[in-house]
C-alpha atoms as a PDB file:
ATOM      1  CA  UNK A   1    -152.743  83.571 102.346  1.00  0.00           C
ATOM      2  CA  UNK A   2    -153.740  80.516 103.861  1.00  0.00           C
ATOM      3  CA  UNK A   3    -151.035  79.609 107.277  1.00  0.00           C
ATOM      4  CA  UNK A   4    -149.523  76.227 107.160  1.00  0.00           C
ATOM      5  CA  UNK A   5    -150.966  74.191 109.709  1.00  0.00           C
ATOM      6  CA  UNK A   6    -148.101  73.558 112.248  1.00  0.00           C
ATOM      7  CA  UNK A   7    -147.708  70.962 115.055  1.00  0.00           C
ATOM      8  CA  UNK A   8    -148.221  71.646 119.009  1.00  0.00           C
ATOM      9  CA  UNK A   9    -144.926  71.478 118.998  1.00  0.00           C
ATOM     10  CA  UNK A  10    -143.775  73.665 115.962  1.00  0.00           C
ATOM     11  CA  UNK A  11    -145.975  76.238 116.975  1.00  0.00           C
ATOM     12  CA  UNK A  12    -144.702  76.773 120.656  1.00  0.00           C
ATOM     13  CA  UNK A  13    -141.196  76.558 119.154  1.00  0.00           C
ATOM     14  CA  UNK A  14    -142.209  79.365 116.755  1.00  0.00           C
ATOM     15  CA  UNK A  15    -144.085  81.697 119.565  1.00  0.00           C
ATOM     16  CA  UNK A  16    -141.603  81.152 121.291  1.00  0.00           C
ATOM     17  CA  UNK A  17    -138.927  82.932 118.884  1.00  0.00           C
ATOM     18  CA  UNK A  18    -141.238  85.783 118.492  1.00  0.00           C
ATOM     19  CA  UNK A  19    -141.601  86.580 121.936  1.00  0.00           C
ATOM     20  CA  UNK A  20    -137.553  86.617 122.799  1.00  0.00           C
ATOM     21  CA  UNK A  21    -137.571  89.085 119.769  1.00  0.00           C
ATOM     22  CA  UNK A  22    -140.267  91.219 121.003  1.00  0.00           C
ATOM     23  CA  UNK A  23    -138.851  91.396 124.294  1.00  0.00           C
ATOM     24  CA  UNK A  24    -135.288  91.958 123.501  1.00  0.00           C
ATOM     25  CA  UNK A  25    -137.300  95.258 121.058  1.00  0.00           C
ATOM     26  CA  UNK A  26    -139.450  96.009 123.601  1.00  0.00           C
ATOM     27  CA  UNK A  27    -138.197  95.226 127.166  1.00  0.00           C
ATOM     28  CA  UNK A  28    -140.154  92.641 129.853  1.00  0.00           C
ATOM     29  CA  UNK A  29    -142.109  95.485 130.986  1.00  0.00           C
ATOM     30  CA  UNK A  30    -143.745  96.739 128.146  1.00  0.00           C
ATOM     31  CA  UNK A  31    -144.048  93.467 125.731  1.00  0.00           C
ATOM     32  CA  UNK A  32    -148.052  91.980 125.674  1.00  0.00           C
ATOM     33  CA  UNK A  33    -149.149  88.963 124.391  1.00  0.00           C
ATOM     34  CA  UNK A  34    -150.933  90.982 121.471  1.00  0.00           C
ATOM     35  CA  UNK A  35    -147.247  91.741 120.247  1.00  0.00           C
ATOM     36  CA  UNK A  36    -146.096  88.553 120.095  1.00  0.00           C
ATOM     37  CA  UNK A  37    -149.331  87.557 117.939  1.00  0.00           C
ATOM     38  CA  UNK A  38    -149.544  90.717 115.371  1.00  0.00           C
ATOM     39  CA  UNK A  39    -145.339  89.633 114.673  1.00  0.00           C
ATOM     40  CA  UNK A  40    -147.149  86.196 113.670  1.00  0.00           C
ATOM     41  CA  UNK A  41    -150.169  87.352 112.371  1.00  0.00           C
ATOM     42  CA  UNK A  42    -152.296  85.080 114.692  1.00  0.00           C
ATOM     43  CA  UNK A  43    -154.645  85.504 117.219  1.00  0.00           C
ATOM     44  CA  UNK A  44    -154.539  86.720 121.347  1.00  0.00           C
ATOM     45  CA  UNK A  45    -156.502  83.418 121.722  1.00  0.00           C
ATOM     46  CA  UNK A  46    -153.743  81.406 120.253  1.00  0.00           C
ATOM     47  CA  UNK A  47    -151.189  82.568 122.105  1.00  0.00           C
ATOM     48  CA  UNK A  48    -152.978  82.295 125.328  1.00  0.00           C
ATOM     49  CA  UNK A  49    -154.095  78.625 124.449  1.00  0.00           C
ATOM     50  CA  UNK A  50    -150.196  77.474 124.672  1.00  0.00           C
ATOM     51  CA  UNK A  51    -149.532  79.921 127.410  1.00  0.00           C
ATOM     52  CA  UNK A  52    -151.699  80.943 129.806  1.00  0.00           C
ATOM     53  CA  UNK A  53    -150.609  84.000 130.562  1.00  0.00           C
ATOM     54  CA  UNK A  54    -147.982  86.488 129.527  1.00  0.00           C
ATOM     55  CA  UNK A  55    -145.900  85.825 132.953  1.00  0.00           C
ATOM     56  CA  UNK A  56    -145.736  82.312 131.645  1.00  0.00           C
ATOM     57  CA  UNK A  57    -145.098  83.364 128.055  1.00  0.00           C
ATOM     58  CA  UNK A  58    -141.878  85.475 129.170  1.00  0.00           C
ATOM     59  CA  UNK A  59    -140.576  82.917 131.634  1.00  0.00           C
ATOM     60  CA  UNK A  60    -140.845  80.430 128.608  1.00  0.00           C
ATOM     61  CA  UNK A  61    -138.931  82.143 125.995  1.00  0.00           C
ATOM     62  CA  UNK A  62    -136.095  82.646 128.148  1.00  0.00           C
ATOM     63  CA  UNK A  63    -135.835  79.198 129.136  1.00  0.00           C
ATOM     64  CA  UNK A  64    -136.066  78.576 125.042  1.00  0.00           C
ATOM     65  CA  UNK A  65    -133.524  81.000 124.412  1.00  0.00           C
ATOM     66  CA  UNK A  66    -131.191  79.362 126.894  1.00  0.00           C
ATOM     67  CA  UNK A  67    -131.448  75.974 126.096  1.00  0.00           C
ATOM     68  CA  UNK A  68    -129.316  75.850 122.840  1.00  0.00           C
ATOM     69  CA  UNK A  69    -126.444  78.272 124.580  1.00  0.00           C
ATOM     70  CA  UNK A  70    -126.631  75.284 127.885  1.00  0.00           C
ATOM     71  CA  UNK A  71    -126.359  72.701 125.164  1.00  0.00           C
ATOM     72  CA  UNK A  72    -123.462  74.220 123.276  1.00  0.00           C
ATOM     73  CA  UNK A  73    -121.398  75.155 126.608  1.00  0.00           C
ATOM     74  CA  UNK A  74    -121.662  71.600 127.051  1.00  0.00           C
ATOM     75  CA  UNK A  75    -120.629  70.804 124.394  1.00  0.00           C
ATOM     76  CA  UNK A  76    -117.507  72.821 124.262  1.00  0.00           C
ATOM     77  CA  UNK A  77    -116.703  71.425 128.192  1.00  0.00           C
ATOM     78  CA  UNK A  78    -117.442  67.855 126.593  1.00  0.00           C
ATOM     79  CA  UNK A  79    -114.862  68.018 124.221  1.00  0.00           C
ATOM     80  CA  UNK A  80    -111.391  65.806 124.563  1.00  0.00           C
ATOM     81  CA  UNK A  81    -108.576  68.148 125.259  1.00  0.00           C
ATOM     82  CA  UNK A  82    -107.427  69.441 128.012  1.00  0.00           C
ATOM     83  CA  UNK A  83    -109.741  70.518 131.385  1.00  0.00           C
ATOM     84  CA  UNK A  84    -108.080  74.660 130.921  1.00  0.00           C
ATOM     85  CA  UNK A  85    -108.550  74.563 126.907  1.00  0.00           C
ATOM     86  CA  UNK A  86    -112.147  73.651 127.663  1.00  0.00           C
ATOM     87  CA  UNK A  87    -112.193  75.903 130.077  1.00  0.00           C
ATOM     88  CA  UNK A  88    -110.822  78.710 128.401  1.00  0.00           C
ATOM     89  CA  UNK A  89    -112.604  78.279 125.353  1.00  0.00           C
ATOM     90  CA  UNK A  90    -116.140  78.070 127.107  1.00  0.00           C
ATOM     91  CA  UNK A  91    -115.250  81.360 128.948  1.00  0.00           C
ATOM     92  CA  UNK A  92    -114.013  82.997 125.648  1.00  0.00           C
ATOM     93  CA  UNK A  93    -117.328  82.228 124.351  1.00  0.00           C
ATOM     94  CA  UNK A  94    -119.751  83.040 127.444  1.00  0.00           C
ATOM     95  CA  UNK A  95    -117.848  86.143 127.899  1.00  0.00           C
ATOM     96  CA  UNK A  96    -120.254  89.222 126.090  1.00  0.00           C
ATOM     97  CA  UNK A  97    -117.127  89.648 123.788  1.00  0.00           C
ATOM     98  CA  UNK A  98    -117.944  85.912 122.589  1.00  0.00           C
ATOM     99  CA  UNK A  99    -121.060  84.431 120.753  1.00  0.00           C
ATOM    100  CA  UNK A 100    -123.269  83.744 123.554  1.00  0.00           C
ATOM    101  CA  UNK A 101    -126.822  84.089 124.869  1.00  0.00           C
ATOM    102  CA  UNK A 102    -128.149  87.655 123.695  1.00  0.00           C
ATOM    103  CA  UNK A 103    -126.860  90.191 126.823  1.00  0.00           C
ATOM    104  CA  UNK A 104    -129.587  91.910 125.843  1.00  0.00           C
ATOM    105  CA  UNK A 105    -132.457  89.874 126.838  1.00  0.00           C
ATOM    106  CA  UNK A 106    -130.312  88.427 129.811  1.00  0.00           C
ATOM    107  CA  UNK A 107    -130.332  92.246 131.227  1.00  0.00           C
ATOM    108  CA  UNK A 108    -134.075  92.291 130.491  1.00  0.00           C
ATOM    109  CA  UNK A 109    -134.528  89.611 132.295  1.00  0.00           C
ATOM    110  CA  UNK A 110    -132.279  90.335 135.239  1.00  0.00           C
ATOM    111  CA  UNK A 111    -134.457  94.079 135.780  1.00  0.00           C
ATOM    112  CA  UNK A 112    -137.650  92.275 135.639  1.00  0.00           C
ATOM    113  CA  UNK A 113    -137.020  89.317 138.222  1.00  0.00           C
ATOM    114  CA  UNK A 114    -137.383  90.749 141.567  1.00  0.00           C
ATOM    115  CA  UNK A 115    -141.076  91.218 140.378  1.00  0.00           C
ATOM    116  CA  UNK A 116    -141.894  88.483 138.309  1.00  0.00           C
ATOM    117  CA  UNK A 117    -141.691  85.177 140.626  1.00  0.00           C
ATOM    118  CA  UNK A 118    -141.613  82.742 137.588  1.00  0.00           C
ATOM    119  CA  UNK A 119    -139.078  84.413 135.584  1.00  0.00           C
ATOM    120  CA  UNK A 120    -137.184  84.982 138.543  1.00  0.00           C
ATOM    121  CA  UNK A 121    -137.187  81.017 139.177  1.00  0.00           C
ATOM    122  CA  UNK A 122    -136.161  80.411 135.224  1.00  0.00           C
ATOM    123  CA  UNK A 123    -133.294  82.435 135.293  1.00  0.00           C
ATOM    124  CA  UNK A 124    -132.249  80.980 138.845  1.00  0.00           C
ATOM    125  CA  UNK A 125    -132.292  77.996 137.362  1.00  0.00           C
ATOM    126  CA  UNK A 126    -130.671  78.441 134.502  1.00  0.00           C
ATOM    127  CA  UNK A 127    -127.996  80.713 136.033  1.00  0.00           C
ATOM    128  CA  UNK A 128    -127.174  77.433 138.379  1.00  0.00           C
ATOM    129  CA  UNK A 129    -126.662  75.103 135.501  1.00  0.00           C
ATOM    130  CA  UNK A 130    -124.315  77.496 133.946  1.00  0.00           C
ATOM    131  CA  UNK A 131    -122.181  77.635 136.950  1.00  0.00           C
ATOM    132  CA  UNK A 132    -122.421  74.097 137.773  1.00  0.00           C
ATOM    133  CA  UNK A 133    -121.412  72.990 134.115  1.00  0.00           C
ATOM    134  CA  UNK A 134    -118.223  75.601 134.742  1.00  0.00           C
ATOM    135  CA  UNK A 135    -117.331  74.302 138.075  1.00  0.00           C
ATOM    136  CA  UNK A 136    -117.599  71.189 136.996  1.00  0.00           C
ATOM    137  CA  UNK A 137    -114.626  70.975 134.077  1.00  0.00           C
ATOM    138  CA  UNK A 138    -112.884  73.747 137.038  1.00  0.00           C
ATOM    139  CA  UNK A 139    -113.054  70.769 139.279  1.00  0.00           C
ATOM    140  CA  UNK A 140    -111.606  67.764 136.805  1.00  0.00           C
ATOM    141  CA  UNK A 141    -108.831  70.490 135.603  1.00  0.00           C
ATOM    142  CA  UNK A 142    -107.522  70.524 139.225  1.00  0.00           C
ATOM    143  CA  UNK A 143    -107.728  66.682 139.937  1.00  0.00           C
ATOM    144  CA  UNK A 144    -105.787  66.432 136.708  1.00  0.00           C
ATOM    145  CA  UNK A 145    -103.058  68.825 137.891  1.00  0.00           C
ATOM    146  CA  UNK A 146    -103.945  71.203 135.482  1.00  0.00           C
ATOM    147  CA  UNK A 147    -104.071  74.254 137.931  1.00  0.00           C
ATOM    148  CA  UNK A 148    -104.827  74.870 141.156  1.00  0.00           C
ATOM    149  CA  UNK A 149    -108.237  76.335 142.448  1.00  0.00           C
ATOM    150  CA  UNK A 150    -109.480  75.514 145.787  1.00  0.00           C
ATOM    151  CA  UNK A 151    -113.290  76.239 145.562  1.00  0.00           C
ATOM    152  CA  UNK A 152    -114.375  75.538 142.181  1.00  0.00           C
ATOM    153  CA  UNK A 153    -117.720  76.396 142.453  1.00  0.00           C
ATOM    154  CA  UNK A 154    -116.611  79.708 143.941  1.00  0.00           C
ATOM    155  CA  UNK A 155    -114.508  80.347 141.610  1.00  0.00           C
ATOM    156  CA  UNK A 156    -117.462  79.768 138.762  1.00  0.00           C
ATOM    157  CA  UNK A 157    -119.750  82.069 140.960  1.00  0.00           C
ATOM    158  CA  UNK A 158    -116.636  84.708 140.655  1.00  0.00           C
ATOM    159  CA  UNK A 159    -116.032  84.239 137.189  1.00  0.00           C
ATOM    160  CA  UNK A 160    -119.459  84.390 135.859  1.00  0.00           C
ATOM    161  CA  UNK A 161    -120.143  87.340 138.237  1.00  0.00           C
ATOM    162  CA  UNK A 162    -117.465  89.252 137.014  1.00  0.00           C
ATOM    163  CA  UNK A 163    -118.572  88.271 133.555  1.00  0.00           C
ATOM    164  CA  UNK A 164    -122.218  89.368 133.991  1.00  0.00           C
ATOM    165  CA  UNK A 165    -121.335  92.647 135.158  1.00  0.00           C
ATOM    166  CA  UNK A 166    -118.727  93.318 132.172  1.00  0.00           C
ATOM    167  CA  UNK A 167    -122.162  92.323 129.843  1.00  0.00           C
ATOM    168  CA  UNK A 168    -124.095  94.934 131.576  1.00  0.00           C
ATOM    169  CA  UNK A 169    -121.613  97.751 131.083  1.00  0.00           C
ATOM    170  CA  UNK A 170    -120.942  96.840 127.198  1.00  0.00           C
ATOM    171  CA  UNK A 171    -124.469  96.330 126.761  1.00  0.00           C
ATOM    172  CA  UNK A 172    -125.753  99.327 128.406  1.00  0.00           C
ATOM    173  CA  UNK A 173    -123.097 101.964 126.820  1.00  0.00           C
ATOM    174  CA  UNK A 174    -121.581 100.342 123.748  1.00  0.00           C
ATOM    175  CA  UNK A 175    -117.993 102.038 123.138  1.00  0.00           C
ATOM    176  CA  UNK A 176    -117.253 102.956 126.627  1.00  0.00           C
ATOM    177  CA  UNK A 177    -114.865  99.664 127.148  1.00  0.00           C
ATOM    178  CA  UNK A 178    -112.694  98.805 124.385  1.00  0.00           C
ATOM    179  CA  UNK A 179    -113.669  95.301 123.161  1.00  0.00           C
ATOM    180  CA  UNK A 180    -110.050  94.393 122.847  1.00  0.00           C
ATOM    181  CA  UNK A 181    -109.223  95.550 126.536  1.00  0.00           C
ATOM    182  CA  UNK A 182    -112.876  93.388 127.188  1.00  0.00           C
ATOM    183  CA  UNK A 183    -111.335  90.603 125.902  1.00  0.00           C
ATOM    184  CA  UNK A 184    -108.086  90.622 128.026  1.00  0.00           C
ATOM    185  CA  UNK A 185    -109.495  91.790 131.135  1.00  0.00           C
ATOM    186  CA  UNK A 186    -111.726  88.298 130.950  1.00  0.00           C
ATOM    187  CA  UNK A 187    -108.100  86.438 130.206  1.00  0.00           C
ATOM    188  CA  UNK A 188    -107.184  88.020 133.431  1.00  0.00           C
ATOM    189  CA  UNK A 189    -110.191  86.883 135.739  1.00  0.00           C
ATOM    190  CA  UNK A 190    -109.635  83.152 134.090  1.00  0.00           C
ATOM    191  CA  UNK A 191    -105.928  83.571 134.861  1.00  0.00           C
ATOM    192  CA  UNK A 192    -106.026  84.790 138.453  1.00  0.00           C
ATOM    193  CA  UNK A 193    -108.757  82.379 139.319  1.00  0.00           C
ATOM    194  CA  UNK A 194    -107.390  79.285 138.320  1.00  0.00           C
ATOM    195  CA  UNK A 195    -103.427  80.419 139.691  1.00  0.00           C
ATOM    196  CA  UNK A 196    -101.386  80.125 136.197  1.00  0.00           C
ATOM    197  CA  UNK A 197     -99.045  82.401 134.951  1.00  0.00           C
ATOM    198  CA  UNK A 198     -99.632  86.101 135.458  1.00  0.00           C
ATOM    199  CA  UNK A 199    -100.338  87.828 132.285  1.00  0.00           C
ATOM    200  CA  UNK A 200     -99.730  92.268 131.976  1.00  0.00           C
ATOM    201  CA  UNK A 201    -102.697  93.633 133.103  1.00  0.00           C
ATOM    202  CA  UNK A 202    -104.026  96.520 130.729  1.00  0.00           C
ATOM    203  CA  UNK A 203    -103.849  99.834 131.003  1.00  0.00           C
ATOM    204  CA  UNK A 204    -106.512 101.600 133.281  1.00  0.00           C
ATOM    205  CA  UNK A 205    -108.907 104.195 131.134  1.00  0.00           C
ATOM    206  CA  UNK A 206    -107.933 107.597 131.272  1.00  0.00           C
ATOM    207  CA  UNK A 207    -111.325 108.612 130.544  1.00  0.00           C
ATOM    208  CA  UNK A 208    -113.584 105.990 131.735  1.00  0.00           C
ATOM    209  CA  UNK A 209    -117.409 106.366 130.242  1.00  0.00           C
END
């Protein structure tokens, strides 16, 4: 069957795709560029022409995978209602409960970092845009009156930290924290950080996995 001839553009776009789903089946560690062109059906060569090398490859398709989750978090914070409803419903949504960025490929590329320099400079980068879009609508909400919260861009570091590490526990051992109790204990960290109303904490495991 003959391919369709696709743009510089196209084809990046769909390379691109393949490699986030090869490395969320196969880990940053073990992918090659040879996987990412069998999925396709094209060449090593072709790959290699639009990225140089698999480093660059990798570092790419997480900044692609990224990019629509940056522009729809903006999005929600961009919306006109209140600074905590966009707040609250941007957190609901980053949280690993939500329908955010794949946790999977996120962990990936967390483990992989500390020895891949250009990765590790993509997902600094995008990890600081997250936080600064956060601490941003944190920041209006308080000179509205909204709540109080004297270090927003703490309190996004906090929040997203305690978010992150809530991903990597569901992620790694699916079942061991109730998505429900998930769910509230995010409600919680929003809550405490931003000095509302307290809300009942849940119940601590009695058999924690």
């Amino acid at each position: 069957m003959t391919r369709v001839r696709l743009s510089v553009a196209e084809r990046r776009g769909e390379l691109l795709r393949a490699a986030v789903e090869q490395i969320e089946a196969r880990g940053v560690a073990a992918v090659r560029i040879a996987d990412v062109a069998s999925a396709l059906g094209v060449s090593n060569a072709l790959v290699l022409y639009h990225f140089s090398s698999k480093e660059q490859l990798v570092a790419a398709a997480f900044r692609h995978a990224a990019e629509a989750d940056l522009a729809h978090l903006r999005k929600l914070l961009g919306r006109r209602t209140s600074a905590l409803r966009r707040l609250r419903s941007a957190v609901r949504w980053y949280a690993p409960t939500g329908q955010a960025k794949g946790w999977r490929l996120w962990i990936e590329g967390w483990a992989a970092a500390p020895r891949e320099p250009v990765l590790r400079e993509v997902t600094q980068n995008l990890d600081r845009q997250w936080k600064a879009a956060l601490a941003e609508v944190i920041a209006e909400g308080v000179a509205a009156g909204e709540f109080h919260c004297p270090d927003p861009q703490a309190t996004a570091l906090r929040l997203t930290a305690f978010l992150d590490g809530l991903a990597v526990r569901l992620t790694s051992y699916p079942g061991a924290i109730p998505r429900a109790w998930a769910q509230q204990w995010t409600e919680e960290a929003l809550t405490r950080e931003l000095g509302l109303e307290s809300v009942p904490l849940t119940p601590p495991m009695s058999n924690p996995a």
